[in-house]
C-alpha atoms as a PDB file:
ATOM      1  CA  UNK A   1      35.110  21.941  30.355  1.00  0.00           C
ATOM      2  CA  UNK A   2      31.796  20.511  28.808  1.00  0.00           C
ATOM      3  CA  UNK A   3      31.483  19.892  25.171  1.00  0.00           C
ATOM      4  CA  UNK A   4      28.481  20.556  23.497  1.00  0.00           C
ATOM      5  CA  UNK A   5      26.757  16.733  22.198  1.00  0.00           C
ATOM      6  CA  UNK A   6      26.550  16.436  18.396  1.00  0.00           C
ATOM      7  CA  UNK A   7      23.644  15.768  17.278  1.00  0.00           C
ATOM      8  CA  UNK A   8      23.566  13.909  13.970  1.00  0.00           C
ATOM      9  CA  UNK A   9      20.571  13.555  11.810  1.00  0.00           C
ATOM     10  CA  UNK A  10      21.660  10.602   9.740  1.00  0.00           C
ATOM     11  CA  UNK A  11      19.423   8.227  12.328  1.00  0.00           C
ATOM     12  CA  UNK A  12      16.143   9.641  11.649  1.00  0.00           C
ATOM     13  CA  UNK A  13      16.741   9.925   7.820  1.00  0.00           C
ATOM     14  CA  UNK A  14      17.700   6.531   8.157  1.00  0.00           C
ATOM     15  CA  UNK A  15      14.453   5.401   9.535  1.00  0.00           C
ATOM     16  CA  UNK A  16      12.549   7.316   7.485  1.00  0.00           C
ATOM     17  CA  UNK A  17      14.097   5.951   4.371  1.00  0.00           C
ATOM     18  CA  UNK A  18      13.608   2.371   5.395  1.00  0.00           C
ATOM     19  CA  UNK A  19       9.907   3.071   6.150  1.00  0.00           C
ATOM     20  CA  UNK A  20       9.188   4.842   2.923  1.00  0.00           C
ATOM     21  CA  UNK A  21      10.803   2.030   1.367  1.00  0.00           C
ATOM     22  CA  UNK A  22       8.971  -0.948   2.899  1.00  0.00           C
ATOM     23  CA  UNK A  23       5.391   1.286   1.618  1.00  0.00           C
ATOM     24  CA  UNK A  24       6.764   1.672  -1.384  1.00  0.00           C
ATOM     25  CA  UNK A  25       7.534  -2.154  -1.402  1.00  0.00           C
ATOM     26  CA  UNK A  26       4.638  -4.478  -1.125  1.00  0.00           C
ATOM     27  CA  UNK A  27       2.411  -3.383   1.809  1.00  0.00           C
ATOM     28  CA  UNK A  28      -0.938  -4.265   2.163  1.00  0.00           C
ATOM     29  CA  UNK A  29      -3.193  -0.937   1.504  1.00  0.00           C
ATOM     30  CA  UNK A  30      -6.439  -2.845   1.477  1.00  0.00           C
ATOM     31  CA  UNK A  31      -7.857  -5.854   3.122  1.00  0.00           C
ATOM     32  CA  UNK A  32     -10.140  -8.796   1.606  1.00  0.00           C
ATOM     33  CA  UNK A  33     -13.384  -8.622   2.685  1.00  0.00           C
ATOM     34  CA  UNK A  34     -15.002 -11.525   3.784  1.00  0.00           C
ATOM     35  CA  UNK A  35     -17.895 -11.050   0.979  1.00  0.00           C
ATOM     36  CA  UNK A  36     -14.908 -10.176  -1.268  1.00  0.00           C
ATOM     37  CA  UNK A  37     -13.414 -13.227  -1.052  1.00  0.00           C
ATOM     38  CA  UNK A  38     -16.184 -14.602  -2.480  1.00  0.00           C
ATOM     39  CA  UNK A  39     -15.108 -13.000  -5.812  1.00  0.00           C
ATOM     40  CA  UNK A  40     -12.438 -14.988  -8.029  1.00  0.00           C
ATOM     41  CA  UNK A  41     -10.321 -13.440 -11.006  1.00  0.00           C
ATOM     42  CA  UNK A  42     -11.103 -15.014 -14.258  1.00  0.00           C
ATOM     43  CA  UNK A  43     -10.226 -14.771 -17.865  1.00  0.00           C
ATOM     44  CA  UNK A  44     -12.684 -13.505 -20.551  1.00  0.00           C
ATOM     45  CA  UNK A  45     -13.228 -16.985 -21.796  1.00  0.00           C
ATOM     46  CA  UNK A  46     -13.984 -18.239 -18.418  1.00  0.00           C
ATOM     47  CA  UNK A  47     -17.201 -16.224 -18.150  1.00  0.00           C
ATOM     48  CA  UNK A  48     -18.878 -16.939 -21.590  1.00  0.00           C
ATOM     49  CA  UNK A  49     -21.531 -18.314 -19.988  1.00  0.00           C
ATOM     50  CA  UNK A  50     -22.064 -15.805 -17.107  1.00  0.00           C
ATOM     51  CA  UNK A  51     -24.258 -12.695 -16.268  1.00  0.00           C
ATOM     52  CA  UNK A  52     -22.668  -9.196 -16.860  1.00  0.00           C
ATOM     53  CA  UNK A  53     -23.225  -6.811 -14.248  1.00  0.00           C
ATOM     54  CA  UNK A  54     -21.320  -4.070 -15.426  1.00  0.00           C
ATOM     55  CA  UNK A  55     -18.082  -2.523 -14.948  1.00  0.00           C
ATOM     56  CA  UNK A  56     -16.018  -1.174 -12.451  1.00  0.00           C
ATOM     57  CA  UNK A  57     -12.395   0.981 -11.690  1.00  0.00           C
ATOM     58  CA  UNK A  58     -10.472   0.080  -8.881  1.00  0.00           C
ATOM     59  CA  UNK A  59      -7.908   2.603  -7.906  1.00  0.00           C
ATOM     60  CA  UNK A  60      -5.327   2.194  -5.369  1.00  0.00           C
ATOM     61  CA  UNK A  61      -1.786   4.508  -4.428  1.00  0.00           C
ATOM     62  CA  UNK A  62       0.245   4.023  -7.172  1.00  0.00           C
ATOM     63  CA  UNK A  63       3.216   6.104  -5.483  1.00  0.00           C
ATOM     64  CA  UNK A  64       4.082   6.675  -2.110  1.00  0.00           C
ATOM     65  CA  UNK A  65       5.557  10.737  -1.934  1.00  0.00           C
ATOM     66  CA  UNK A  66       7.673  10.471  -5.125  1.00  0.00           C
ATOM     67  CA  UNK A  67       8.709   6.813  -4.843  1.00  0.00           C
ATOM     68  CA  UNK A  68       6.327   4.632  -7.331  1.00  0.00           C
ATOM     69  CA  UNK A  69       5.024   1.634  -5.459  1.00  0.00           C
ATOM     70  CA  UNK A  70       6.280  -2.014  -6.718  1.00  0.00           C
ATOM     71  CA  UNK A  71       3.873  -2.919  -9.986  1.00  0.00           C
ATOM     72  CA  UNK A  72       3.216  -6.445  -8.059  1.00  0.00           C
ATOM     73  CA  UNK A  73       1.961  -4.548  -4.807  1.00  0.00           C
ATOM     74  CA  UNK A  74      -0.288  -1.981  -7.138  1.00  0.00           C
ATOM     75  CA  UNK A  75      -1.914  -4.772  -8.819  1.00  0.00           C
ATOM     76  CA  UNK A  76      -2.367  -6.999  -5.875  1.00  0.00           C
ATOM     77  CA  UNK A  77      -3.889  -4.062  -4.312  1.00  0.00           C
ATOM     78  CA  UNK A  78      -6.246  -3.146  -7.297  1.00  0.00           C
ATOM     79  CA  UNK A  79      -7.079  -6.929  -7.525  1.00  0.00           C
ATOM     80  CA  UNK A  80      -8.529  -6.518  -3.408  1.00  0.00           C
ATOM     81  CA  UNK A  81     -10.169  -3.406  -4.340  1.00  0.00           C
ATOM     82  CA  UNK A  82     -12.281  -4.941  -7.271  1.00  0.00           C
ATOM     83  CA  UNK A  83     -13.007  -8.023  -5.342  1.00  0.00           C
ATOM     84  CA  UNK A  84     -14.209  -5.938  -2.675  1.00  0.00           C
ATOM     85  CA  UNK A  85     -16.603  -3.914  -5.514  1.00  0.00           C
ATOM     86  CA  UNK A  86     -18.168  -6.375  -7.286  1.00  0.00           C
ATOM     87  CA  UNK A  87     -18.947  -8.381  -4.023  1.00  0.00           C
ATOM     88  CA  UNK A  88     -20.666  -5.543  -3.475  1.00  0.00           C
ATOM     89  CA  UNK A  89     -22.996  -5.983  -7.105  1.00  0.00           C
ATOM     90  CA  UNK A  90     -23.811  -9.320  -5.895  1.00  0.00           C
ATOM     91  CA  UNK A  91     -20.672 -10.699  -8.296  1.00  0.00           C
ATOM     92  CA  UNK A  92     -18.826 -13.629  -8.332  1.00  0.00           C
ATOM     93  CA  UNK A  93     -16.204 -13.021 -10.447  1.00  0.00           C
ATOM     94  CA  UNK A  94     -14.338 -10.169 -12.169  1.00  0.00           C
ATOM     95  CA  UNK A  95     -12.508  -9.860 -15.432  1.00  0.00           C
ATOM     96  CA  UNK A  96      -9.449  -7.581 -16.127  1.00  0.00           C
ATOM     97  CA  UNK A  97     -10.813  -4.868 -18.319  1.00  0.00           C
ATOM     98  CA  UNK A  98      -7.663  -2.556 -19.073  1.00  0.00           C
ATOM     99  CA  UNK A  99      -4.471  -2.350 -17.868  1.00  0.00           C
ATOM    100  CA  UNK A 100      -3.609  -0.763 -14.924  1.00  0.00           C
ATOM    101  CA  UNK A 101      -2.306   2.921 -15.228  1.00  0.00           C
ATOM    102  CA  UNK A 102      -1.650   5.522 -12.554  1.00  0.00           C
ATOM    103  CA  UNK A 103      -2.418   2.685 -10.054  1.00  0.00           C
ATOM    104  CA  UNK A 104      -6.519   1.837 -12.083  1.00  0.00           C
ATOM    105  CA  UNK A 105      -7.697  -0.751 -13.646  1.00  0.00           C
ATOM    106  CA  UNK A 106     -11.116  -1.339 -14.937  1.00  0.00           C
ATOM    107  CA  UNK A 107     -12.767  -4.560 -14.580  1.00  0.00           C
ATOM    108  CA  UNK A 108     -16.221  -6.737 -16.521  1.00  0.00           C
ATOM    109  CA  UNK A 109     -17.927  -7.678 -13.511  1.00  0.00           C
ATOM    110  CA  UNK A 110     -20.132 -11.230 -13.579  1.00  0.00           C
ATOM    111  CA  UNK A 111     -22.346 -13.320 -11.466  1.00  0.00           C
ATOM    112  CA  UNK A 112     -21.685 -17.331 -12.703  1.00  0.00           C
ATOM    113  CA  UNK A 113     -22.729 -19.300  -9.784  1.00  0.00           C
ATOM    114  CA  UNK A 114     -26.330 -19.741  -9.724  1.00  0.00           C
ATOM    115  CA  UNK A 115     -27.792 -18.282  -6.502  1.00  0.00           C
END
């Protein structure tokens, strides 16, 4: 007589789960440009003597489905985004502007280095 194969679902949920965790962990969402890396993260006092070019928002995935994403992955994240931004101004160097909330943060954007 041939039994009929269980099939058990507790693989796949088990893969999925360790995927959704290692998003929700630290993974790289966004990727240093070269021009970006061009752009360093100061303090306020560090750019006293600098050119203001504005502002911008970065804003990255803050959760991944309903799991929130590690705080030190969503700010290394925002940090690339804003990099990426200002390089685009013709910055140098950016300057936390707010904290970050529901994965944004606005930054002072600067050009210090003589060009």
């Amino acid at each position: 007589m041939h039994m009929p194969r269980r099939v058990s679902i507790h693989r796949p949920v088990s893969v999925l789960v360790v995927c959704v965790a290692a998003l929700a962990g630290g993974c790289a969402l966004v990727d240093l440009t070269p021009a970006g890396a061009g752009v360093r993260l100061a303090s306020a006092e560090a750019v006293v003597t600098c050119t203001n070019l504005g502002r911008i928002t970065a804003s990255v995935i803050g959760k991944v489905g309903f799991l929130p994403r590690h705080p030190d992955a969503v700010q290394e994240n925002i940090n690339v985004t804003a990099r990426n931004s200002a390089a685009n101004m013709g910055a140098d160097t950016i300057v936390p502007a707010s904290k970050v909330e529901d994965g944004k943060q606005t930054f002072d954007v600067y050009r210090c280095l003589r060009r």
